[in-house]
N, C-alpha and C. Protein backbone atom coordinates (compact mmCIF):
# COMPACT_ATOMS: atom_id res chain seq x y z
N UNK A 1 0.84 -1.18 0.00
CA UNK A 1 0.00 0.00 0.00
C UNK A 1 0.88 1.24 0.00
N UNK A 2 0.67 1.88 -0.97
CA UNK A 2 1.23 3.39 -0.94
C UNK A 2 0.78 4.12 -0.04
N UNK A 3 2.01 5.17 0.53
CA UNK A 3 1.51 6.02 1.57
C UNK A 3 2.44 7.65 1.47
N UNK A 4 1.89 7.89 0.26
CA UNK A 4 2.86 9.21 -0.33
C UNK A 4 2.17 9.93 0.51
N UNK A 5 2.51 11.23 1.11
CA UNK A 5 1.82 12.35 1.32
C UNK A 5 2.66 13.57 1.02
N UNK A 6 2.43 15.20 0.68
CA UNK A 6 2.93 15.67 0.15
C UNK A 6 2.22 17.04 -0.04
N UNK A 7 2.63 18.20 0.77
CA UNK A 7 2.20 19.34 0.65
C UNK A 7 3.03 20.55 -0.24
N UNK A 8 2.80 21.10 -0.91
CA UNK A 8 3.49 22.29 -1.37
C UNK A 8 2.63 23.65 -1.32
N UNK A 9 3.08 24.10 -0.16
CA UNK A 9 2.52 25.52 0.00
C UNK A 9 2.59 26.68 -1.09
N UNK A 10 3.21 26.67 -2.42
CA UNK A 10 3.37 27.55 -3.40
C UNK A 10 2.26 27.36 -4.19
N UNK A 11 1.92 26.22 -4.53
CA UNK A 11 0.25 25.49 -4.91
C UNK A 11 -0.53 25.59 -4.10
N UNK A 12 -0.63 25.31 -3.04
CA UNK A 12 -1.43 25.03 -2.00
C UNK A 12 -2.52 23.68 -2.07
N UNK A 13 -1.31 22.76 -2.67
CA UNK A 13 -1.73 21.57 -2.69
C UNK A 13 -1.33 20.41 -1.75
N UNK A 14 -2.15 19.56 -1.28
CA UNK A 14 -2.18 18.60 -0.54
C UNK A 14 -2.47 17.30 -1.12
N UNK A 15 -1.40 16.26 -1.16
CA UNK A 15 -1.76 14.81 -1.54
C UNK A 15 -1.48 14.06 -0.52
N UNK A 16 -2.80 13.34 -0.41
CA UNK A 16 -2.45 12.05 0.59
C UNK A 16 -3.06 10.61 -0.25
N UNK A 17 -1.98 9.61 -0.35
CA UNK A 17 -2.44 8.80 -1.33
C UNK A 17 -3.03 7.90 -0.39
N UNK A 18 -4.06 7.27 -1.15
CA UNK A 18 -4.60 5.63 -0.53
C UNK A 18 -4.17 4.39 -1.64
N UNK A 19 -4.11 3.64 -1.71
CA UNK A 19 -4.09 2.83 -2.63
C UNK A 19 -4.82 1.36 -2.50
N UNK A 20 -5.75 1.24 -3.60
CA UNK A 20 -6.62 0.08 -3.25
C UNK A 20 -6.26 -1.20 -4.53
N UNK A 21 -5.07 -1.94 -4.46
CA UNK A 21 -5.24 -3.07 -5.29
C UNK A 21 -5.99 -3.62 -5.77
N UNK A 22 -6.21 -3.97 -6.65
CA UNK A 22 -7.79 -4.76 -7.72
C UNK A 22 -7.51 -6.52 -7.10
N UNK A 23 -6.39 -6.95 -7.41
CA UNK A 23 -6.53 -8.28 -6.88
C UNK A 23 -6.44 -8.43 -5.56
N UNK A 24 -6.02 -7.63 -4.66
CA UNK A 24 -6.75 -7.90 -3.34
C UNK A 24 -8.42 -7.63 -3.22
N UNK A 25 -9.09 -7.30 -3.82
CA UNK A 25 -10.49 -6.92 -3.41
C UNK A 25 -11.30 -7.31 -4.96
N UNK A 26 -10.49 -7.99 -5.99
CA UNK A 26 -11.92 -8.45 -6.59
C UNK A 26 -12.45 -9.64 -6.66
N UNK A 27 -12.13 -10.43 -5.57
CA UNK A 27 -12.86 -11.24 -5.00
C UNK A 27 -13.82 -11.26 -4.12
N UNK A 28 -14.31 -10.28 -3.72
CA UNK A 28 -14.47 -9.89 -2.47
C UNK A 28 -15.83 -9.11 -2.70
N UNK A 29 -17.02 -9.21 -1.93
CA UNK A 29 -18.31 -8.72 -2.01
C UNK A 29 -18.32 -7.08 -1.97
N UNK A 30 -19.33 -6.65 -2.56
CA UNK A 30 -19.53 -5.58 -3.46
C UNK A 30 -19.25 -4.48 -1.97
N UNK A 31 -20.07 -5.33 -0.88
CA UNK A 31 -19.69 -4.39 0.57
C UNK A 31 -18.82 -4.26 1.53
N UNK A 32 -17.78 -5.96 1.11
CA UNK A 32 -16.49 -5.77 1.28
C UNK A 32 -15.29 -4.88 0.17
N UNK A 33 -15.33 -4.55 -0.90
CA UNK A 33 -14.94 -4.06 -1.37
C UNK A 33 -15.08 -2.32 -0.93
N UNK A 34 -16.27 -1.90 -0.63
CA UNK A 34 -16.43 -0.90 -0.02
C UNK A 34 -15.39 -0.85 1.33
N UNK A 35 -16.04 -1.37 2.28
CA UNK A 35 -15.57 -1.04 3.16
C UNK A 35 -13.38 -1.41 3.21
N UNK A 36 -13.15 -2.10 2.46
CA UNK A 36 -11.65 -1.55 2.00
C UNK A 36 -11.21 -0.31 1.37
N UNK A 37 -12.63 0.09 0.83
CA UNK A 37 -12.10 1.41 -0.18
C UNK A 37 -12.35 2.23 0.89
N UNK A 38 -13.37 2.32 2.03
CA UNK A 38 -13.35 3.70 3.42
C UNK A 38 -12.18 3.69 4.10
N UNK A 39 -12.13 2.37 4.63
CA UNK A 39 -10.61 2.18 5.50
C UNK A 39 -9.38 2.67 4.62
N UNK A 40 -9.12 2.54 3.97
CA UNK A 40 -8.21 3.26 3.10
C UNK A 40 -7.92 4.51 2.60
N UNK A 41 -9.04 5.06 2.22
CA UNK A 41 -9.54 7.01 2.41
C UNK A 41 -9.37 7.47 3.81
N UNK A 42 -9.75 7.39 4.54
CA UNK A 42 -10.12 7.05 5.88
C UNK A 42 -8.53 7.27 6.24
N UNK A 43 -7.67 6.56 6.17
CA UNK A 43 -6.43 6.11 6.47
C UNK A 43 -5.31 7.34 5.95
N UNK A 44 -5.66 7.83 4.35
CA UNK A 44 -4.90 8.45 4.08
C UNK A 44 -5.16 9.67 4.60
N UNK A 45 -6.63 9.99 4.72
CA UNK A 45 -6.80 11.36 5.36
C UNK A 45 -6.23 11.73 6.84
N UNK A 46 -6.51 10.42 7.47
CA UNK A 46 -5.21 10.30 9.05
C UNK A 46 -4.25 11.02 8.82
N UNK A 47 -3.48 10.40 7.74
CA UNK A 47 -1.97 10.46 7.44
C UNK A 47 -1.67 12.02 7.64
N UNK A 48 -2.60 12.63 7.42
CA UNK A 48 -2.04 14.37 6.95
C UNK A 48 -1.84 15.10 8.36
N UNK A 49 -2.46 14.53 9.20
CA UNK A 49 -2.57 14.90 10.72
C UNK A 49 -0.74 14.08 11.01
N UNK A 50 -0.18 13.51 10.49
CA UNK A 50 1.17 13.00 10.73
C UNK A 50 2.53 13.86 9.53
N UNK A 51 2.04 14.66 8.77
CA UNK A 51 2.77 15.06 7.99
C UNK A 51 3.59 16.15 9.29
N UNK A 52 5.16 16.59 8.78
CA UNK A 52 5.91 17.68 9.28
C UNK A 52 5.22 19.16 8.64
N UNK A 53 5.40 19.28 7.47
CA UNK A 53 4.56 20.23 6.93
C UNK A 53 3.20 19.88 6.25
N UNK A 54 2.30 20.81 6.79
CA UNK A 54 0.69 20.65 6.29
C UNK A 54 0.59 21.95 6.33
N UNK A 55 -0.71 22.32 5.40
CA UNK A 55 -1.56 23.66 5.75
C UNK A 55 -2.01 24.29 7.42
N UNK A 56 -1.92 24.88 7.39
CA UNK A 56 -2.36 25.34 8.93
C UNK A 56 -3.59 25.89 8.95
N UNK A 57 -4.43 26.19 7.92
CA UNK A 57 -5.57 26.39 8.42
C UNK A 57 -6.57 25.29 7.78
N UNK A 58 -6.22 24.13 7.88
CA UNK A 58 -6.90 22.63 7.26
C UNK A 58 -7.01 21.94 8.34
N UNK A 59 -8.30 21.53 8.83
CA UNK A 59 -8.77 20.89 10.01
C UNK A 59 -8.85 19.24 9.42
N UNK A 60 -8.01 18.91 9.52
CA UNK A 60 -8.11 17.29 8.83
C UNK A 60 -8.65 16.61 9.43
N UNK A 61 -8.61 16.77 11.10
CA UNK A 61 -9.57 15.99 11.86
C UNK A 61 -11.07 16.37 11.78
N UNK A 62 -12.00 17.32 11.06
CA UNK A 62 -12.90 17.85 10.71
C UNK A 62 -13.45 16.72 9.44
N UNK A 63 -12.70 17.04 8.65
CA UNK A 63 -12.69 16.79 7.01
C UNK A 63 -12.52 14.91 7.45
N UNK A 64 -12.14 14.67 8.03
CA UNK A 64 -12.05 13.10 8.44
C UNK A 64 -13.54 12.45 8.97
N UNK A 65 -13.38 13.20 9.93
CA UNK A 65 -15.09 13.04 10.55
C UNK A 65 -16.13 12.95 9.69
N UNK A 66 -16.23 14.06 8.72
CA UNK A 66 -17.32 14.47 7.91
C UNK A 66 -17.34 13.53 6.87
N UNK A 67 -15.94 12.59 6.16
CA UNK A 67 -15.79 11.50 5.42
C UNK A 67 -16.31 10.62 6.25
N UNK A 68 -16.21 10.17 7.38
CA UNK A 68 -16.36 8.73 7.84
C UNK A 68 -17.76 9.37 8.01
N UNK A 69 -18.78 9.93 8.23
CA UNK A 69 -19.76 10.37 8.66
C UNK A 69 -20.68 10.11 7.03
N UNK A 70 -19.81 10.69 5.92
CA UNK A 70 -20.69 10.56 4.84
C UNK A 70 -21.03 8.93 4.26
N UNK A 71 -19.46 8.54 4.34
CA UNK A 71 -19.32 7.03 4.27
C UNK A 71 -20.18 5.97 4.97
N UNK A 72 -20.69 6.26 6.30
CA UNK A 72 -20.92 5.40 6.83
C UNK A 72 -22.74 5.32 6.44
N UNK A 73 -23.24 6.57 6.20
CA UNK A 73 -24.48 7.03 5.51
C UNK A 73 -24.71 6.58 3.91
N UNK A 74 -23.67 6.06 3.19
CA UNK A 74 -23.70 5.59 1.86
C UNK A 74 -23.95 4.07 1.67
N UNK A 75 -25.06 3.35 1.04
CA UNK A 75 -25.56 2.67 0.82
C UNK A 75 -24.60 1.87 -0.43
N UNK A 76 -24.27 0.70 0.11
CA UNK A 76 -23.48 -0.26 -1.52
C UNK A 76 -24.58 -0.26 -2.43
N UNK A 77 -25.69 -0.24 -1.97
CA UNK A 77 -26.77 0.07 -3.51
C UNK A 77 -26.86 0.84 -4.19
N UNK A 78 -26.25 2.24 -3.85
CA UNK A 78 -26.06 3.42 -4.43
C UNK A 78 -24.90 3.41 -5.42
N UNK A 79 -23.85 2.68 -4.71
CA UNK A 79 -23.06 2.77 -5.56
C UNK A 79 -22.82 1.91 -6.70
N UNK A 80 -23.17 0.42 -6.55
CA UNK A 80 -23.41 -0.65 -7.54
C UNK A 80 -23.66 -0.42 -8.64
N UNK A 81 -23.07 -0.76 -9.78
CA UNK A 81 -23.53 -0.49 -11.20
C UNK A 81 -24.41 -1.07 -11.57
């Protein structure tokens, strides 16, 4: 699993990678596959709360909450093709 993270304040860009392998999870039920893809978002958005340099006015523990909060409200039927 990749775990790049990476701020440049001249952009004012922020990357925090997740990475979700296809052959670990396409075996795997439509709501297990989900819930690898939250834990993993989920995970990278942590990560930024561990970076040396980050934005200072970016509440990641906010923006974390409000993901696991939307996530946990999202239906695998919604998303199913």
């Amino acid at each position: 699993m990749s775990s790049y993270t990476s701020y440049r304040p001249k952009t004012k860009s922020l990357i925090s990678v997740g990475q979700l392998n296809w052959p670990d999870v396409k075996d795997l039920s439509a709501g297990e596959q989900f819930e690898q893809f939250s834990k993993i978002l989920l995970g990278a958005i942590a990560r930024i709360g561990e970076m040396k340099r980050k934005p200072k006015n970016f509440d990641y523990a906010a923006f974390h909450a409000t993901v696991e909060r939307m996530l946990a409200r999202c239906s695998v039927d919604q998303i199913v093709a």
